[in-house]
Protein backbone atom coordinates (compact mmCIF):
# COMPACT_ATOMS: atom_id res chain seq x y z
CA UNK A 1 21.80 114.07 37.21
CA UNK A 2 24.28 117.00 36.23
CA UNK A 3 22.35 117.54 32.76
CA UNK A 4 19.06 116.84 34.50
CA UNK A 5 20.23 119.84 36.83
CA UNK A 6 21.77 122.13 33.93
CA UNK A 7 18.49 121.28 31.53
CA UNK A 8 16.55 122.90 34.87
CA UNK A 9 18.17 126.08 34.62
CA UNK A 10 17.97 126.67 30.94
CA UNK A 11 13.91 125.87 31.46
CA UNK A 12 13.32 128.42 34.25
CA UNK A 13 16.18 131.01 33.13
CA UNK A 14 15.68 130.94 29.12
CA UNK A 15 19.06 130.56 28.17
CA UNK A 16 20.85 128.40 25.80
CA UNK A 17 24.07 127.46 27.11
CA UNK A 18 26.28 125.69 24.86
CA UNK A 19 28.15 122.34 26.59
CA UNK A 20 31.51 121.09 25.20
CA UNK A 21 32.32 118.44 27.27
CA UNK A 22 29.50 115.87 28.64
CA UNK A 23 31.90 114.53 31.84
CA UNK A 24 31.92 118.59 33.09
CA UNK A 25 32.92 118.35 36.79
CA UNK A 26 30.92 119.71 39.37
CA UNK A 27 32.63 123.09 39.58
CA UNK A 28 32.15 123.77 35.80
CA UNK A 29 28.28 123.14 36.19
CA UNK A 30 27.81 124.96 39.16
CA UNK A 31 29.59 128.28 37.85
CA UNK A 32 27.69 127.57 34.75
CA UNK A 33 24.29 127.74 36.72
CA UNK A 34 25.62 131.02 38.28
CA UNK A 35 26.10 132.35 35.15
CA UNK A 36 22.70 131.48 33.59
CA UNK A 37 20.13 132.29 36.62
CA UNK A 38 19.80 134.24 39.83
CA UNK A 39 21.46 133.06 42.71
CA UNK A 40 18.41 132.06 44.75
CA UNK A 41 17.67 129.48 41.89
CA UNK A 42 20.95 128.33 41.49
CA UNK A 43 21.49 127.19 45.15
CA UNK A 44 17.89 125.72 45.14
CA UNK A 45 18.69 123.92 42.06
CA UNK A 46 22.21 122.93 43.32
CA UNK A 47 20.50 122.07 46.97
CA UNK A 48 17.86 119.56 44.54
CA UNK A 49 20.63 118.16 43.30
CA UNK A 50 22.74 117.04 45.98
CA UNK A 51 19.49 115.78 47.71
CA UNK A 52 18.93 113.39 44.81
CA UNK A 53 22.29 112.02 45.19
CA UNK A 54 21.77 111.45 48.43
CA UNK A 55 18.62 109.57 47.68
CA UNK A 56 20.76 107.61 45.19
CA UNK A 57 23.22 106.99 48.23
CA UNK A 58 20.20 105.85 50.13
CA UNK A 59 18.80 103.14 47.84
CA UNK A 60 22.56 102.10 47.15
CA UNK A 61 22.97 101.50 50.60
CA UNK A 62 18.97 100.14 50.98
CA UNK A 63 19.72 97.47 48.29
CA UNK A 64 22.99 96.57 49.98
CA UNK A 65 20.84 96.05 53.33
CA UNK A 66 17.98 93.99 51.50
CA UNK A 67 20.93 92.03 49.80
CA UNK A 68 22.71 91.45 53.33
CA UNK A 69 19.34 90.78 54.69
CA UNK A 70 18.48 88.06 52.19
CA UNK A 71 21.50 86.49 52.64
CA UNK A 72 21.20 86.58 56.50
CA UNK A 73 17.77 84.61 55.68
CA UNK A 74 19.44 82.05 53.81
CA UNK A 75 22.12 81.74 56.22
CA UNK A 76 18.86 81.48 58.79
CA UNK A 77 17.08 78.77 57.14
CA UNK A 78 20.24 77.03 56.36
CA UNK A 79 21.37 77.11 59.65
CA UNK A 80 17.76 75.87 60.97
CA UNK A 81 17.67 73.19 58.07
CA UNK A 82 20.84 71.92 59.98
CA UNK A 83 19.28 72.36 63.55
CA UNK A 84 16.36 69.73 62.31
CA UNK A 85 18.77 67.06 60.85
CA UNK A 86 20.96 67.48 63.84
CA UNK A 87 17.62 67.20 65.76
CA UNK A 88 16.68 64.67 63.64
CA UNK A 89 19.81 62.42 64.51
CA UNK A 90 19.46 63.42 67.99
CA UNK A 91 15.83 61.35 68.15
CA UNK A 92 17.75 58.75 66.20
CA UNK A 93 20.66 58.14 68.54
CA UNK A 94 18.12 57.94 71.30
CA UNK A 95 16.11 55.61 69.51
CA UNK A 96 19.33 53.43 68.70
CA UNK A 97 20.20 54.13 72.65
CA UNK A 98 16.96 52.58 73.91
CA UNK A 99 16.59 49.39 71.58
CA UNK A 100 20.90 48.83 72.91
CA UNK A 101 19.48 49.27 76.55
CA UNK A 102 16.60 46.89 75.27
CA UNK A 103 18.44 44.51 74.25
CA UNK A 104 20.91 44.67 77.17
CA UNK A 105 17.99 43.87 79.51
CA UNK A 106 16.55 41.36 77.85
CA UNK A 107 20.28 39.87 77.71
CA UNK A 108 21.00 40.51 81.23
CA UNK A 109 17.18 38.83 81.93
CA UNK A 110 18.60 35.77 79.80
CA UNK A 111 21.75 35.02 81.68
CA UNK A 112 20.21 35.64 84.93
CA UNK A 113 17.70 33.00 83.75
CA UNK A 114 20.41 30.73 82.97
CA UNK A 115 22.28 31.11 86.05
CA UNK A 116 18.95 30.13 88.09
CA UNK A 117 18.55 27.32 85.80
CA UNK A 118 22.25 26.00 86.36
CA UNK A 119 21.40 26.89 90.30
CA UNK A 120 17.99 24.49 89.97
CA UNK A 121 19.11 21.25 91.07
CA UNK A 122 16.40 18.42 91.47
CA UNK A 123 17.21 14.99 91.96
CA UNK A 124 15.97 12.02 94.18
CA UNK A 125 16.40 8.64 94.81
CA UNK A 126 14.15 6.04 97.22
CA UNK A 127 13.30 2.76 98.16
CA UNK A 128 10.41 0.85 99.90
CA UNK A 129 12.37 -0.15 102.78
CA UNK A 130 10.96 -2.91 105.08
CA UNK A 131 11.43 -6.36 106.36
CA UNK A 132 8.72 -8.65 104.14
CA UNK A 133 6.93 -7.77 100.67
CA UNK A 134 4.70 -4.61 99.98
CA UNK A 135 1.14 -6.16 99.49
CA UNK A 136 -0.87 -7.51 97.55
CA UNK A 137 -3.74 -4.81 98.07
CA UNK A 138 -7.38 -4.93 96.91
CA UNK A 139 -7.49 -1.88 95.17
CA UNK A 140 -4.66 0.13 93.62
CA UNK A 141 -2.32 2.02 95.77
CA UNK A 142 0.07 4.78 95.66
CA UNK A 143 3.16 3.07 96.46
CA UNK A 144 5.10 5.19 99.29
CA UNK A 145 8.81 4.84 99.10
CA UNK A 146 10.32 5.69 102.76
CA UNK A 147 13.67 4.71 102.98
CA UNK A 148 14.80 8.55 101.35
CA UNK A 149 18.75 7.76 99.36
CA UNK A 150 18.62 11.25 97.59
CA UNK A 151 16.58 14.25 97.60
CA UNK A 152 17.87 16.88 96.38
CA UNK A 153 15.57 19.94 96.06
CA UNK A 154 12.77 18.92 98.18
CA UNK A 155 10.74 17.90 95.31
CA UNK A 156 10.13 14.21 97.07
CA UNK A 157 7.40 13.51 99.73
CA UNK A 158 8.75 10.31 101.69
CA UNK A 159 5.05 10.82 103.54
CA UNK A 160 3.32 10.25 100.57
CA UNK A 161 5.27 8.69 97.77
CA UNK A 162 4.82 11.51 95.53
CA UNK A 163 6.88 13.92 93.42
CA UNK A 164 6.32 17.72 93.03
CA UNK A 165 7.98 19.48 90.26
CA UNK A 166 9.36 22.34 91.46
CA UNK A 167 10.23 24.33 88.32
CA UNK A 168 8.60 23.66 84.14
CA UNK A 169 11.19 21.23 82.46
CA UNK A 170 11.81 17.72 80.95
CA UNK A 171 12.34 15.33 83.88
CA UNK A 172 13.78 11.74 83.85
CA UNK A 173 12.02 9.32 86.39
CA UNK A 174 12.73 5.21 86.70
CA UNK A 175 11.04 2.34 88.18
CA UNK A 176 12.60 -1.12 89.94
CA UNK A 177 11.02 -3.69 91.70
CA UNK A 178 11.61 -7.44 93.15
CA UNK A 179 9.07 -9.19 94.09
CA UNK A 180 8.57 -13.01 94.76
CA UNK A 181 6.34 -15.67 92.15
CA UNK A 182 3.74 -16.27 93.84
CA UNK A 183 1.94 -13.05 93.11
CA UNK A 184 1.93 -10.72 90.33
CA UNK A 185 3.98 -7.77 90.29
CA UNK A 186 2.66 -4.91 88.31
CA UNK A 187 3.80 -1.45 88.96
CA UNK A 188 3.22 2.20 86.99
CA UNK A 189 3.89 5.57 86.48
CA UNK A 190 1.66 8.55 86.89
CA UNK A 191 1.65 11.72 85.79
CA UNK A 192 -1.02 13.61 87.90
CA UNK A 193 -3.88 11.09 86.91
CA UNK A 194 -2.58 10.24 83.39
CA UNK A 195 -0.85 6.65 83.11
CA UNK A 196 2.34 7.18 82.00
CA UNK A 197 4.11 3.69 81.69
CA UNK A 198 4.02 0.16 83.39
CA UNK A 199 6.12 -2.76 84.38
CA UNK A 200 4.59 -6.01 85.58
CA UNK A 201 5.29 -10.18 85.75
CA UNK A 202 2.46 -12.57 85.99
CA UNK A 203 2.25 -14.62 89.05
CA UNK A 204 4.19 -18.38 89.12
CA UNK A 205 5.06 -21.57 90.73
CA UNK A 206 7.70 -22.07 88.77
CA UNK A 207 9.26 -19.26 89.09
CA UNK A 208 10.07 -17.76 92.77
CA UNK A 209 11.55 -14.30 92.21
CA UNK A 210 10.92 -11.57 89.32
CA UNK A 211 12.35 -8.13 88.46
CA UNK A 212 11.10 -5.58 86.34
CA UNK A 213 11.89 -2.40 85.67
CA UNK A 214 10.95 0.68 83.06
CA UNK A 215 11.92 4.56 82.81
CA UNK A 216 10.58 7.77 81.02
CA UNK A 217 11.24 10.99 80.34
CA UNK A 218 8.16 13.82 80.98
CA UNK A 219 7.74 17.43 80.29
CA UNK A 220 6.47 18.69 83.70
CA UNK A 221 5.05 22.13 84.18
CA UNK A 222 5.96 23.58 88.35
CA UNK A 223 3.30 21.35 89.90
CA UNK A 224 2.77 18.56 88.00
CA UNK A 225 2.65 14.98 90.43
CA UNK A 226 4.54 11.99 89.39
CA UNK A 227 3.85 8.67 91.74
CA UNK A 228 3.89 4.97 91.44
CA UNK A 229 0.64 2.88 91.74
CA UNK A 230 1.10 -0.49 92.96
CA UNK A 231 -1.49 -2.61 90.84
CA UNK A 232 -4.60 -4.57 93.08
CA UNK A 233 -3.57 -8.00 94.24
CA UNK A 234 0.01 -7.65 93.64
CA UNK A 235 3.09 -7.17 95.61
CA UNK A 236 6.82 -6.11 95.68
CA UNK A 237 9.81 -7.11 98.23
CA UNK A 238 10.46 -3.95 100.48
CA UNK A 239 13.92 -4.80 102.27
CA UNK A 240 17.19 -4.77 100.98
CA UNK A 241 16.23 -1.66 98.73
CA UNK A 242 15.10 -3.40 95.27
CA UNK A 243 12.20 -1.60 94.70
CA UNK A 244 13.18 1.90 94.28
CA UNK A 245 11.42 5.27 92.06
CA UNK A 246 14.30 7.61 91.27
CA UNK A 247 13.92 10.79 88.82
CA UNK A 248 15.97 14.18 88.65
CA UNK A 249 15.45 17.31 86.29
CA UNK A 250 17.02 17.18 83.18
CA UNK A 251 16.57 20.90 82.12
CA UNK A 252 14.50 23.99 82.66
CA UNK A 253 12.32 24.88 79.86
């Protein structure tokens, strides 16, 4: 900039100066330019100058902003790069959170579940009561057991000899009868109108008394009927309780 200045003056002024030293300071120049042109030209000349070092000053400074500003955008997208992973592990955690509150629900569901299972409690027992034998009949016939040992749950109609299931499950049920020779005895299980199993003795002379018995187990869905048919033309003994139906729940399902 100095020589730019000092090669200005010799153009408009027509002078040849001779320079010694290329690192002249400032006052060397400007007496130098005093010297070698009118004074109006110097100061306009020295006035030039000093603006263009200001402009240097300026874009100095503007490159230091742009370079402060780039790295403020860096700093900008870096710190928004770490807002979306944070964001990011945000919707994660809440994701993890709900399938933990999931699964706690469906846990909590289970025990409860269990807890009304263990608090299901269905079990019966009951005989044909009497004074003389039950029969023989012409046609088949649900077999009504009155005399009520055991009914827990409510699942057994004394009124009409037939079993309910209360809740879906496996179920246990057995049959006994006595019954005297002279007639058969033939009794079965029923599962709504399904036969299930039997138990029966042929009639004899010889032989005055039978007993028979049989048992099952039956998946039941909350509904389902189990009864005893007491086959046509034969009989059981009602007194003294030997002919009884008996069945409880063996587990929910």
């Amino acid at each position: 900039m100095k020589f730019t200045v000092l090669f200005l003056v010799f153009l408009f002024c027509s002078l040849t100066l001779a320079q010694n030293d290329a690192n002249a300071t400032d006052i060397e120049i400007n007496s130098l330019m005093k010297s070698a042109c009118s004074p109006d030209m110097c100061d306009l000349l020295i006035k030039f100058g000093a603006m263009e070092e200001k402009l240097r000053v300026i874009e100095t400074r503007l490159q230091d902003s742009e370079t402060r500003l780039e790295d403020s955008e860096t700093r900008l997208e870096d710190s928004e790069t770490r807002l979306k992973d944070s964001e990011t592990r945000l919707q994660d955690s809440e994701t993890r959170l709900k399938d933990s509150e999931n699964r706690l629900r469906n846990s909590e569901n289970q025990i409860m579940d269990l807890r009304n299972k263990e608090r299901t409690k269905v079990l019966f027992s009951a005989a044909v009561g009497g004074s003389g034998h039950i029969g023989p009949f012409n046609t088949d016939t649900t077999l009504i057991y009155r005399a009520v040992i055991t009914n827990i749950g409510g699942a057994y109609s004394q009124s009409t000899g037939i079993f309910t299931a209360p809740v879906a499950g496996v179920y246990y049920f057995t049959i006994f009868y006595h019954a005297g020779g002279e007639h058969r005895a033939i009794l079965s299980v029923h599962k709504n109108n399904q036969l299930i199993v039997t138990t029966h003795d042929h009639e004899s002379n010889s032989d005055v008394s039978d007993n028979g018995g049989n048992a099952v187990f039956l998946q039941l869905q909350r509904g389902d009927e189990v009864y005893v048919r007491l086959a046509e033309n034969s009989h059981v003994w009602g007194y003294d309780f030997h002919t009884t139906f008996s069945g409880f729940l063996v587990t929910q399902i």
